[in-house]
N, C-alpha and C. Protein backbone atom coordinates (compact mmCIF):
# COMPACT_ATOMS: atom_id res chain seq x y z
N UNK A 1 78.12 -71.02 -209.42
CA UNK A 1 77.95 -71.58 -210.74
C UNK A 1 79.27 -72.19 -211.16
N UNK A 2 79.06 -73.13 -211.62
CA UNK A 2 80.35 -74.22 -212.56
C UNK A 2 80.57 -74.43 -213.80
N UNK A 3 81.92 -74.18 -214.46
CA UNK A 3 81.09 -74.47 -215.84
C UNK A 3 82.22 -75.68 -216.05
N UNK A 4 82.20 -76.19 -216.47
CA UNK A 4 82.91 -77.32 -217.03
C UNK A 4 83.79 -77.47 -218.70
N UNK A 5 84.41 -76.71 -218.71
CA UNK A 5 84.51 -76.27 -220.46
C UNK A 5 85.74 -77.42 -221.06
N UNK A 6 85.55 -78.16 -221.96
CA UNK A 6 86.22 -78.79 -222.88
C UNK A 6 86.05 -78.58 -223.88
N UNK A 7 87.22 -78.68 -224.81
CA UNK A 7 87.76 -78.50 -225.94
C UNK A 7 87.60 -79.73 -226.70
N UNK A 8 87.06 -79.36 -227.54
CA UNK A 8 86.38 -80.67 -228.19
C UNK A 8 86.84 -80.49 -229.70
N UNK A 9 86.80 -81.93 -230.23
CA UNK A 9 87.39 -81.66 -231.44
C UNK A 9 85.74 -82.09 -232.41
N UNK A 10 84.64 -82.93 -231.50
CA UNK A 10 83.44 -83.09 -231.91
C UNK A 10 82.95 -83.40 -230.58
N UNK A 11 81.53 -83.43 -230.26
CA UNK A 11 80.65 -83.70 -229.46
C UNK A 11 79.35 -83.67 -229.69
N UNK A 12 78.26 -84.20 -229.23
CA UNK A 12 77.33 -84.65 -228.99
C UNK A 12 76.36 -84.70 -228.14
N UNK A 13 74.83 -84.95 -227.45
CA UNK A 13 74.09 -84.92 -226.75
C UNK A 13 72.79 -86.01 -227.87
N UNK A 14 72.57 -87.10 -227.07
CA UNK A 14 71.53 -88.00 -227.28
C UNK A 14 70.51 -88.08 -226.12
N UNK A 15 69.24 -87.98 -226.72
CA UNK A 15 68.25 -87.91 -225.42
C UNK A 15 67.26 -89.34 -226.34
N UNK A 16 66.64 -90.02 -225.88
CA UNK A 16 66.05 -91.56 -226.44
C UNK A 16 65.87 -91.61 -227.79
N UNK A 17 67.75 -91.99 -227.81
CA UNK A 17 68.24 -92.50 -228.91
C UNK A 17 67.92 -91.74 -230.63
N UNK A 18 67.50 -90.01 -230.00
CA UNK A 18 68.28 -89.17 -231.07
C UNK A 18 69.11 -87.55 -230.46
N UNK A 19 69.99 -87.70 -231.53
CA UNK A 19 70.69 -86.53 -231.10
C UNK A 19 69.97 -85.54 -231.10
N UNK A 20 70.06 -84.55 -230.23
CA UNK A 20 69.39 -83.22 -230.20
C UNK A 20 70.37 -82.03 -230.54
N UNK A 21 71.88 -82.36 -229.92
CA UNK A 21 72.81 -81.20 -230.35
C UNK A 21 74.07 -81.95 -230.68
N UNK A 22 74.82 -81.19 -231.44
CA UNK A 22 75.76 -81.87 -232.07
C UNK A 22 76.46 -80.21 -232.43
N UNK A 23 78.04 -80.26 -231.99
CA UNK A 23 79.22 -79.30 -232.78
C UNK A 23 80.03 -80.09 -233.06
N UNK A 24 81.01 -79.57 -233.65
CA UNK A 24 82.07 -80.02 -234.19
C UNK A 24 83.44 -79.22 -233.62
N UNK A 25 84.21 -78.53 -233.91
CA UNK A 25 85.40 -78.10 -232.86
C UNK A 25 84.77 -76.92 -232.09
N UNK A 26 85.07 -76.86 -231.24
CA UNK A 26 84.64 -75.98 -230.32
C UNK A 26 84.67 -76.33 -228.58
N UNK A 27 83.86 -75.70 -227.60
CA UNK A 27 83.78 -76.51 -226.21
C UNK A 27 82.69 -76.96 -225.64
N UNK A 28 82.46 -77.95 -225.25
CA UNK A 28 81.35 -78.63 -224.61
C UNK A 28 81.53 -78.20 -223.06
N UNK A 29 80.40 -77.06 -222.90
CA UNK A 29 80.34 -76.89 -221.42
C UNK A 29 79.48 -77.34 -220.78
N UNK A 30 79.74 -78.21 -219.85
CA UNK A 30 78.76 -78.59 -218.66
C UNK A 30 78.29 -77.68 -217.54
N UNK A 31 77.26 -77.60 -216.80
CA UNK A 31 76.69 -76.55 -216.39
C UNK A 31 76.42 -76.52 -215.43
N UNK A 32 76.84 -76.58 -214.05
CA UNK A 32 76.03 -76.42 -212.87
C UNK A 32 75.61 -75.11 -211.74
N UNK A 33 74.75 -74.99 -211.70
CA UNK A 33 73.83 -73.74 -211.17
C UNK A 33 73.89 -74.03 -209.58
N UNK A 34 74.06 -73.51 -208.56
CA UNK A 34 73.84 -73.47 -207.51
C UNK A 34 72.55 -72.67 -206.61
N UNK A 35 72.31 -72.91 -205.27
CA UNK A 35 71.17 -72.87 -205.16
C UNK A 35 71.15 -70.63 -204.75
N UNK A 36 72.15 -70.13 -204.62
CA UNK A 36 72.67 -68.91 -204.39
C UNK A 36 73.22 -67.80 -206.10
N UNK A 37 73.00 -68.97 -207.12
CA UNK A 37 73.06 -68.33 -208.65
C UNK A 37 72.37 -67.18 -208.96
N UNK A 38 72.92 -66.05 -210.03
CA UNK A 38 72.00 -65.44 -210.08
C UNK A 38 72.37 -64.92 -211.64
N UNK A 39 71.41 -64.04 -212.27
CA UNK A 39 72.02 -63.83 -213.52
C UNK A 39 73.25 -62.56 -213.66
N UNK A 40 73.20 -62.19 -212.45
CA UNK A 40 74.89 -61.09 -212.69
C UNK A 40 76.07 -62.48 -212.67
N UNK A 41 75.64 -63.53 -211.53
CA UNK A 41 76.78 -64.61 -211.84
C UNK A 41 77.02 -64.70 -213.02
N UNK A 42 75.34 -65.54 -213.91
CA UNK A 42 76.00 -66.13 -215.20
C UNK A 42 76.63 -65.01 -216.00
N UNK A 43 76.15 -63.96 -215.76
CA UNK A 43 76.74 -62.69 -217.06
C UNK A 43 78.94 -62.86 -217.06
N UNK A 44 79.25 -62.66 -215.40
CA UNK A 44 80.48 -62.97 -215.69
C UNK A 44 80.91 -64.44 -216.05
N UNK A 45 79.99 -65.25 -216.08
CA UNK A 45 80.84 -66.95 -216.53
C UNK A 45 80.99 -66.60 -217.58
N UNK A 46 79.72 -66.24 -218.23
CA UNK A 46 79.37 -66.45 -219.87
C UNK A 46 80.36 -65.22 -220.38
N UNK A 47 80.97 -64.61 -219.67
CA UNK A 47 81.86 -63.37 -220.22
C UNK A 47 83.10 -64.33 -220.29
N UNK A 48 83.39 -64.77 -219.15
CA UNK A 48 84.70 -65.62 -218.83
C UNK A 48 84.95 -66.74 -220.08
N UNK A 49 83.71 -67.93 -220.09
CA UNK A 49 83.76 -68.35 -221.19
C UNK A 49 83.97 -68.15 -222.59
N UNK A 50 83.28 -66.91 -222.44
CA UNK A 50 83.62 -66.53 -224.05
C UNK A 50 84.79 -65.86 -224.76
N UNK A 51 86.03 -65.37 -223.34
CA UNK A 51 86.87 -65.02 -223.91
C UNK A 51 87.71 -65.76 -224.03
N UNK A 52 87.78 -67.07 -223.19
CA UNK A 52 88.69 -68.30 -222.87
C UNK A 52 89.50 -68.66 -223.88
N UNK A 53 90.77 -68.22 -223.73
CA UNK A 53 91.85 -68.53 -225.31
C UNK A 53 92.67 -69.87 -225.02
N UNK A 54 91.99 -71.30 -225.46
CA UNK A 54 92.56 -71.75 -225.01
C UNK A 54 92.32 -72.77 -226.56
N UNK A 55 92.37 -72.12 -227.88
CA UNK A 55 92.99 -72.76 -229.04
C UNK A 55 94.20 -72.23 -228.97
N UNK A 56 95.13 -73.30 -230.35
CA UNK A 56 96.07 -72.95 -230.22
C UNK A 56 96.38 -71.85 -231.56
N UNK A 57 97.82 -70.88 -231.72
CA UNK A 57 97.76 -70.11 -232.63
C UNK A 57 98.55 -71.13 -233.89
N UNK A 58 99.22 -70.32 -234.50
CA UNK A 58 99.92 -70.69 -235.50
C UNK A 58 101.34 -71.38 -235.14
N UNK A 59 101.46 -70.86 -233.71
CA UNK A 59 103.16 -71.00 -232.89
C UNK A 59 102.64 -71.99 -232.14
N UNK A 60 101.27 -72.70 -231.99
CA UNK A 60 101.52 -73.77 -231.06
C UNK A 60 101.01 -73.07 -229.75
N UNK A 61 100.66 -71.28 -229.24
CA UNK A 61 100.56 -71.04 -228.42
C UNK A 61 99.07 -71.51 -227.99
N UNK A 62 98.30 -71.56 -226.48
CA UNK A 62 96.86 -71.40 -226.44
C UNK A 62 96.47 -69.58 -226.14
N UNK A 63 96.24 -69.15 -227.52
CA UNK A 63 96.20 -67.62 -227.27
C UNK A 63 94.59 -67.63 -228.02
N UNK A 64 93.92 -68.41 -228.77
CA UNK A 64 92.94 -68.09 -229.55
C UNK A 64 91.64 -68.05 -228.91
N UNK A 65 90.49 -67.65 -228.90
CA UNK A 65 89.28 -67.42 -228.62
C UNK A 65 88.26 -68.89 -229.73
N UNK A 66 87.23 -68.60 -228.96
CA UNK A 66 85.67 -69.42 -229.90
C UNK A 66 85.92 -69.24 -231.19
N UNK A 67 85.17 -67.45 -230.94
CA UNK A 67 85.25 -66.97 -232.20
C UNK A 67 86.67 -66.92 -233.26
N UNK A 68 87.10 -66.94 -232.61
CA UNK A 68 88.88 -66.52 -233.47
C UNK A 68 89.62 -68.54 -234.31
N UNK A 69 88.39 -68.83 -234.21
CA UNK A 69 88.77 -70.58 -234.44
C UNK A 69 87.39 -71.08 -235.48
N UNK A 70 86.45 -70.14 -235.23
CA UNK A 70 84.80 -70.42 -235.80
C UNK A 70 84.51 -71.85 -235.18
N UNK A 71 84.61 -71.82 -233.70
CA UNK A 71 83.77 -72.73 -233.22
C UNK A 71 82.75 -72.50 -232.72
N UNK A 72 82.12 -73.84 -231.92
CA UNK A 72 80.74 -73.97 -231.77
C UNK A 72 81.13 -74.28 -229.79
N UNK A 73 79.51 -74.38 -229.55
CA UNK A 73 79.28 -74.40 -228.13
C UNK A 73 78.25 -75.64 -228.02
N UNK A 74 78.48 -75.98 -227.71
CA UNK A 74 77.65 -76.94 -226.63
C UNK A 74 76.92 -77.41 -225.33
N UNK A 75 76.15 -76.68 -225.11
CA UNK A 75 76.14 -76.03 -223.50
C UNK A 75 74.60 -77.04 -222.64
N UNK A 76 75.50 -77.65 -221.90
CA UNK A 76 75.11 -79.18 -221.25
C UNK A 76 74.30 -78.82 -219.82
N UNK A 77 73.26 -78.89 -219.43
CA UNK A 77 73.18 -78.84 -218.08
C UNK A 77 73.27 -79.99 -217.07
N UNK A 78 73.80 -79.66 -215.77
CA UNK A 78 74.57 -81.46 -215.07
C UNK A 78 74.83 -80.52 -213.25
N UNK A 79 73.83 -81.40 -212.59
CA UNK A 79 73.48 -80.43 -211.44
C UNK A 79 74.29 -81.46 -210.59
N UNK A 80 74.96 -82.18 -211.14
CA UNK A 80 76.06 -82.92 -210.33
C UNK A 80 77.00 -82.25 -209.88
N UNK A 81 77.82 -81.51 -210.94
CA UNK A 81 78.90 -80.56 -210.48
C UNK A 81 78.94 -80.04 -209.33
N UNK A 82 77.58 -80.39 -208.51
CA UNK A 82 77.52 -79.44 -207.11
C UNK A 82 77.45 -80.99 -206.17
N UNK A 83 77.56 -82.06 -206.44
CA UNK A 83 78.11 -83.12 -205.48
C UNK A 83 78.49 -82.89 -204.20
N UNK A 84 78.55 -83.11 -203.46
CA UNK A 84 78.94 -82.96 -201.73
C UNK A 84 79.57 -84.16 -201.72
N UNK A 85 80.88 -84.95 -201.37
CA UNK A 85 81.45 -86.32 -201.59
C UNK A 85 81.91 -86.28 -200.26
N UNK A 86 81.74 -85.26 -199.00
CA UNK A 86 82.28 -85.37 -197.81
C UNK A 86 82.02 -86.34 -196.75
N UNK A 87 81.15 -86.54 -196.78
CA UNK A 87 80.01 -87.79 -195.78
C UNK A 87 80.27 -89.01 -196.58
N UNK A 88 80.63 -89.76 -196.15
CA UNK A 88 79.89 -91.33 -196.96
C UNK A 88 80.37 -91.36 -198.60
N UNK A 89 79.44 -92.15 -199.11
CA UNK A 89 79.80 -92.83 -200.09
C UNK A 89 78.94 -92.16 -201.14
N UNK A 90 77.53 -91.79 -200.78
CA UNK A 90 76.54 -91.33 -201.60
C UNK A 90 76.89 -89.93 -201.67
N UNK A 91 77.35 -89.30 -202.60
CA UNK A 91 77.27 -87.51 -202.74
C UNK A 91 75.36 -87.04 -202.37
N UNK A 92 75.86 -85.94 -201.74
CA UNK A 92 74.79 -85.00 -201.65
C UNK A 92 74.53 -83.95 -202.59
N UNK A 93 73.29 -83.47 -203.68
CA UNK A 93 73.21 -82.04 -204.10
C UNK A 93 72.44 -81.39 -203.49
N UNK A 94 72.92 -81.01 -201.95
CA UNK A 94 71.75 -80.22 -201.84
C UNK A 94 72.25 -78.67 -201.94
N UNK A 95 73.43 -77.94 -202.47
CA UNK A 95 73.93 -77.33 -202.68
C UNK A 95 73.43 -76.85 -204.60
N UNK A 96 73.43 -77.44 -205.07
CA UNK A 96 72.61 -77.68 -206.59
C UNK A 96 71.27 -76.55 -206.54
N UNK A 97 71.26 -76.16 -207.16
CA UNK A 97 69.91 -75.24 -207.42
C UNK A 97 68.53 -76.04 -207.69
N UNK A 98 67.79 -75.30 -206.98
CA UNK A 98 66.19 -75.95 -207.59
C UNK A 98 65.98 -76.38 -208.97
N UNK A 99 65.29 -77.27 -209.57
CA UNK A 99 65.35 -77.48 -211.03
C UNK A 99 64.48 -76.18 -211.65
N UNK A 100 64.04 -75.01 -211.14
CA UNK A 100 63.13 -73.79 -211.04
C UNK A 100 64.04 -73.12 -211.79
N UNK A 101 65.06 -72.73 -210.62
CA UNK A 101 65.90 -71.70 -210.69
C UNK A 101 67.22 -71.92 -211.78
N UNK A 102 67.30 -73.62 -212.01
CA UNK A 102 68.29 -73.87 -212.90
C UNK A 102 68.13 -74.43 -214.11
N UNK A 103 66.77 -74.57 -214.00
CA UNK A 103 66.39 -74.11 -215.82
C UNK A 103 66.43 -72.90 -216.29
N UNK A 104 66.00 -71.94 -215.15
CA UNK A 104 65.79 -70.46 -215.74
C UNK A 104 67.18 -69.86 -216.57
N UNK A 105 68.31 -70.78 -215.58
CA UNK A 105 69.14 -70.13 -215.25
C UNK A 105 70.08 -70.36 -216.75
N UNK A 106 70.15 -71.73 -217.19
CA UNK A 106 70.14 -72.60 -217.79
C UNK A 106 69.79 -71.64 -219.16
N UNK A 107 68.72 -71.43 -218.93
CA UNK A 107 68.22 -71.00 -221.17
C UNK A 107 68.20 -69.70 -220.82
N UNK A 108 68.85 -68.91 -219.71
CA UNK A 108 69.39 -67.54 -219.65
C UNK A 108 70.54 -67.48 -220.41
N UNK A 109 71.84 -68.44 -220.12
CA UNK A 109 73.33 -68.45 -220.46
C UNK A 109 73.13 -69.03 -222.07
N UNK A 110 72.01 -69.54 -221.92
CA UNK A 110 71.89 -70.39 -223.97
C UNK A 110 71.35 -69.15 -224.61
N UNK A 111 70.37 -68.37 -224.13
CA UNK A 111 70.26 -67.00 -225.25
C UNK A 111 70.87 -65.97 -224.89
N UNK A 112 71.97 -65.82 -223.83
CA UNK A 112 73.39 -64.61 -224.07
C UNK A 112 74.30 -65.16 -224.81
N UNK A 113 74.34 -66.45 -224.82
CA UNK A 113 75.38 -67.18 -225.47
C UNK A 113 75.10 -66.59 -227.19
N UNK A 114 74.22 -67.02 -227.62
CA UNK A 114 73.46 -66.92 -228.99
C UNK A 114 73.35 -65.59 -229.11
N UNK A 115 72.92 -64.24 -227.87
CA UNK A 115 72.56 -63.53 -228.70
C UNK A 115 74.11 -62.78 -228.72
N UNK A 116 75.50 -62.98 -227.36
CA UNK A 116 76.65 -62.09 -227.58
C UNK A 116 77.51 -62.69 -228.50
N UNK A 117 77.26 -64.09 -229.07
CA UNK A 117 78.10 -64.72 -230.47
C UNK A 117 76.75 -64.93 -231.54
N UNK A 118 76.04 -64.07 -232.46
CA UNK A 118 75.70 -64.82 -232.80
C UNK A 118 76.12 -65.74 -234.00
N UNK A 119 77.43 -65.47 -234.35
CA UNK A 119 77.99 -65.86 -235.66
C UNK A 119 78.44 -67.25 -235.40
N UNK A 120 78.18 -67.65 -233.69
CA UNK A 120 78.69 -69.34 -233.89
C UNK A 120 77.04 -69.96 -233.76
N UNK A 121 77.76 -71.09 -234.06
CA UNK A 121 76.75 -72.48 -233.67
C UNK A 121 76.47 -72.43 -232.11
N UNK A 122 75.36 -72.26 -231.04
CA UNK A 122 74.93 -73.22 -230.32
C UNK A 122 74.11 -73.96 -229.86
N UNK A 123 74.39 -75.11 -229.66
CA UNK A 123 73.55 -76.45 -229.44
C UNK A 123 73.44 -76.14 -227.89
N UNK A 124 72.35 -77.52 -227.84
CA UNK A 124 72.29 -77.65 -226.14
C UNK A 124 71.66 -78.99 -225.83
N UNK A 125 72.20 -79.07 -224.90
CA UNK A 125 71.30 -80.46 -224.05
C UNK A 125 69.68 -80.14 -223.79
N UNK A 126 68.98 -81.38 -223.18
CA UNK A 126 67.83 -80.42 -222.37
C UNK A 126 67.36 -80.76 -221.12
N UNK A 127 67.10 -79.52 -220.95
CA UNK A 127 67.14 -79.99 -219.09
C UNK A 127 66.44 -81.10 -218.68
N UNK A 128 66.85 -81.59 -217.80
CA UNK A 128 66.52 -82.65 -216.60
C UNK A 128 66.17 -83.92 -217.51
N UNK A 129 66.61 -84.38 -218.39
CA UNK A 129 66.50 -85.39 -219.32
C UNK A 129 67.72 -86.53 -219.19
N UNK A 130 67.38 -87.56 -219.03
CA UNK A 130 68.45 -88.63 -219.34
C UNK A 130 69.29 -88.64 -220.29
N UNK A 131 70.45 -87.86 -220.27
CA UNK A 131 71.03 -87.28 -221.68
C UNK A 131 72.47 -88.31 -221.93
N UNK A 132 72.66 -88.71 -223.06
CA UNK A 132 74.05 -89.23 -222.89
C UNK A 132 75.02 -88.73 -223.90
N UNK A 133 76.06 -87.71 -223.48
CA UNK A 133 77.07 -87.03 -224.13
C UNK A 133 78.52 -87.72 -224.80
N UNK A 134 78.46 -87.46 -225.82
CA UNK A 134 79.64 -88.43 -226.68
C UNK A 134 80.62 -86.89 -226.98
N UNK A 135 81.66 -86.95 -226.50
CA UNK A 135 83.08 -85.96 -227.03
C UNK A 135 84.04 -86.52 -227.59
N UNK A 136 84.99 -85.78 -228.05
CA UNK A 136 86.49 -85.97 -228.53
C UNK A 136 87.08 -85.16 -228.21
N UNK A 137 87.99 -85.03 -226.73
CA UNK A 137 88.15 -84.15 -226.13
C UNK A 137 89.68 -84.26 -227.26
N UNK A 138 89.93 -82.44 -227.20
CA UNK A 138 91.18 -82.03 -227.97
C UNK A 138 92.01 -81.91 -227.37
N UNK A 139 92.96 -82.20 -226.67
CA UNK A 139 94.15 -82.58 -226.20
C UNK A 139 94.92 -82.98 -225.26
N UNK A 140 93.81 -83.66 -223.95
CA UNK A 140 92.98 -83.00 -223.83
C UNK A 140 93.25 -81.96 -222.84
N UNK A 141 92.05 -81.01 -223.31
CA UNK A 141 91.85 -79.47 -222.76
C UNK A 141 90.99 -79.28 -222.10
N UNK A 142 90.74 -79.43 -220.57
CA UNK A 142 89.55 -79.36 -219.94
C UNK A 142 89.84 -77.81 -218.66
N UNK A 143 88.73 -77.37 -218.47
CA UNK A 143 88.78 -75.91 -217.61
C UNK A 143 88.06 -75.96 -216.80
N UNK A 144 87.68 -76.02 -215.30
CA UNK A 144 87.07 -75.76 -214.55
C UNK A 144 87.02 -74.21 -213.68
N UNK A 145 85.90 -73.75 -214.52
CA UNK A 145 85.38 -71.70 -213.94
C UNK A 145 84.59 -72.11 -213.09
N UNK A 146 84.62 -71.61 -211.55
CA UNK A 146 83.87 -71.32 -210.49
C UNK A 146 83.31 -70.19 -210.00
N UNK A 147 82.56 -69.75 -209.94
CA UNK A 147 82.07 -68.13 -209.77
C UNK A 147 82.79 -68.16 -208.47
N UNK A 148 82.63 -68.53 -207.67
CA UNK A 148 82.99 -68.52 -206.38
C UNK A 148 84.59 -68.00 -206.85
N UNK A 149 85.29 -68.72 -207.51
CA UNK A 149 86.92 -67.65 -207.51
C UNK A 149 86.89 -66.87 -208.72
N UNK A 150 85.84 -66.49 -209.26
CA UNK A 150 85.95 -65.24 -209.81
C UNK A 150 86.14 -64.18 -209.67
């Protein structure tokens, strides 16, 4: 599993030409599920994610949390992240999870998300939809979590 986490100062998700999710500071995570995912994986992403201190404090440090900022989530699914770019020109997903297993997998991490914060906002993309994502990345702050080096 991949998560893709940016720090956003606003973001967005449009599916034919209306928004469906929308935060304001917080991180827009992109989501990719592999075909070997399982939900003990997502339990440690979504742990990993949620402790991720990567606002800043009062000193300028990145020591702060989601919650410790009252932001929001945004949680994108994008079965690209599992690309194969080794061969040729065309990437391969065949490493990518079934669209089965990564929807499941998908509105598993959106209601731990909701139910272990529920005091923030989260939005979401929706699966397997032509989605087009608008950010303002904050500083920018981008994180790439791999279960695999967890």
């Amino acid at each position: 599993m991949r998560f893709i986490i940016q720090r956003v100062q606003k973001a967005s998700v449009t599916v034919d030409d209306a928004v469906i999710g929308e935060i304001g500071k917080g991180f827009l995570v992109l989501i990719g599920i592999a075909g070997e995912d399982t939900k003990e994986i997502a339990d440690k992403m979504i742990k990993k994610l949620l402790g991720m201190r990567i606002f800043e404090d009062e000193n300028g440090k990145t020591n702060l949390d989601l919650k410790q900022v009252s932001g929001s989530l945004l949680l994108v699914s994008q079965f690209t992240l599992y690309a194969d770019c080794r061969k040729g020109n065309r990437p391969s997903f065949v490493r990518a999870g079934k669209p089965e297993l990564a929807e499941e997998l998908y509105e598993y991490i959106i209601s731990e998300c909701r139910k272990q914060v529920p005091e923030i906002l989260v939005e979401t993309g929706s699966f397997g939809a032509d989605m087009k994502v608008k950010l303002l990345n904050d500083g920018p702050f981008t994180v790439l979590l791999d279960s695999a080096e967890l």
